[in-house]
Protein backbone atom coordinates (compact mmCIF):
# COMPACT_ATOMS: atom_id res chain seq x y z
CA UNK A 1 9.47 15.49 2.26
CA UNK A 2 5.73 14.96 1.53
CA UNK A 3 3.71 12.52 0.15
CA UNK A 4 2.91 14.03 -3.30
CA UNK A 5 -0.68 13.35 -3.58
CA UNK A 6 -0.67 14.00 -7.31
CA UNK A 7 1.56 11.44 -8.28
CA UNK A 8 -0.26 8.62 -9.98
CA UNK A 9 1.83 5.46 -9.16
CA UNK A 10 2.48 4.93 -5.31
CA UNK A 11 5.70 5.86 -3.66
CA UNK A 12 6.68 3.02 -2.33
CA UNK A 13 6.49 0.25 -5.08
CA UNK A 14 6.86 -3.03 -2.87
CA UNK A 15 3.69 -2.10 -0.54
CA UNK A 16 0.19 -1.49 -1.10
CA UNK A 17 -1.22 1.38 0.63
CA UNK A 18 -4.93 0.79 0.87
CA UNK A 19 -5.75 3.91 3.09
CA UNK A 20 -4.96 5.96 -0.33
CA UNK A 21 -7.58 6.36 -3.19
CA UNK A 22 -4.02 6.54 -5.87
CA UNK A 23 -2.87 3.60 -4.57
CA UNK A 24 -5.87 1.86 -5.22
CA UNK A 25 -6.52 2.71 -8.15
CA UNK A 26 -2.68 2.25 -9.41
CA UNK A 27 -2.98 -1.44 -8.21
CA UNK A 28 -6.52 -2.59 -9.58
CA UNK A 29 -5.69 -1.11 -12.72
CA UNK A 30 -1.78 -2.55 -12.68
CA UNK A 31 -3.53 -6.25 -11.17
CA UNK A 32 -6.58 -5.67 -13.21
CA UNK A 33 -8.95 -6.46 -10.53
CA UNK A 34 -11.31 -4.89 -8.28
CA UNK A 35 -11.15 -2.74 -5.21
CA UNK A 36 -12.69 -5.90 -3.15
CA UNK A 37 -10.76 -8.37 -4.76
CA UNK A 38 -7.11 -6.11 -4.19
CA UNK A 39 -8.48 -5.42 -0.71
CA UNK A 40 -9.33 -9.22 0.02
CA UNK A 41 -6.14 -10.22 -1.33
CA UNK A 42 -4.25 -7.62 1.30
CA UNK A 43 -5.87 -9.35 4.14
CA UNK A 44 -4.85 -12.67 3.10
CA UNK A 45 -1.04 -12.15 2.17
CA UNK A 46 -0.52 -8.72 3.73
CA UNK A 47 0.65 -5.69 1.69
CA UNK A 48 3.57 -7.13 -0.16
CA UNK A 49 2.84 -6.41 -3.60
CA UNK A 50 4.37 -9.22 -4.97
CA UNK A 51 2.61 -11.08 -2.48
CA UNK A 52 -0.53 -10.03 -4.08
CA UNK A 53 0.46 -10.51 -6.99
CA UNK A 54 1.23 -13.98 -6.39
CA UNK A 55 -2.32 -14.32 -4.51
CA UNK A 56 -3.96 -12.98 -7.23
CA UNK A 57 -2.68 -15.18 -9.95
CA UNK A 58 -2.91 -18.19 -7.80
């Protein structure tokens, strides 16, 4: 199957797919932060998105 690139919210809910302009823009809008905030917050806890989350509230 293929990655629907229409689909708004990413297809794999527990990872953060930074490679994908969708993805992106799902999380910053769902964290409500920036691109360089989301994408500093990858490097420091990995892609987890609860990870992130947790980064990003800490």
């Amino acid at each position: 199957m293929t990655d629907d690139k229409t689909s708004r919210g990413p297809q794999d809910r527990a990872r953060i797919a930074l490679g994908e302009d969708y993805e992106v823009a799902y999380w910053t809008g769902k964290f409500g932060v920036s691109k360089e905030r989301l994408e500093e917050a990858v490097k420091a806890v990995g892609n987890s998105a609860d990870a992130v989350e947790q980064h990003l509230k800490g």
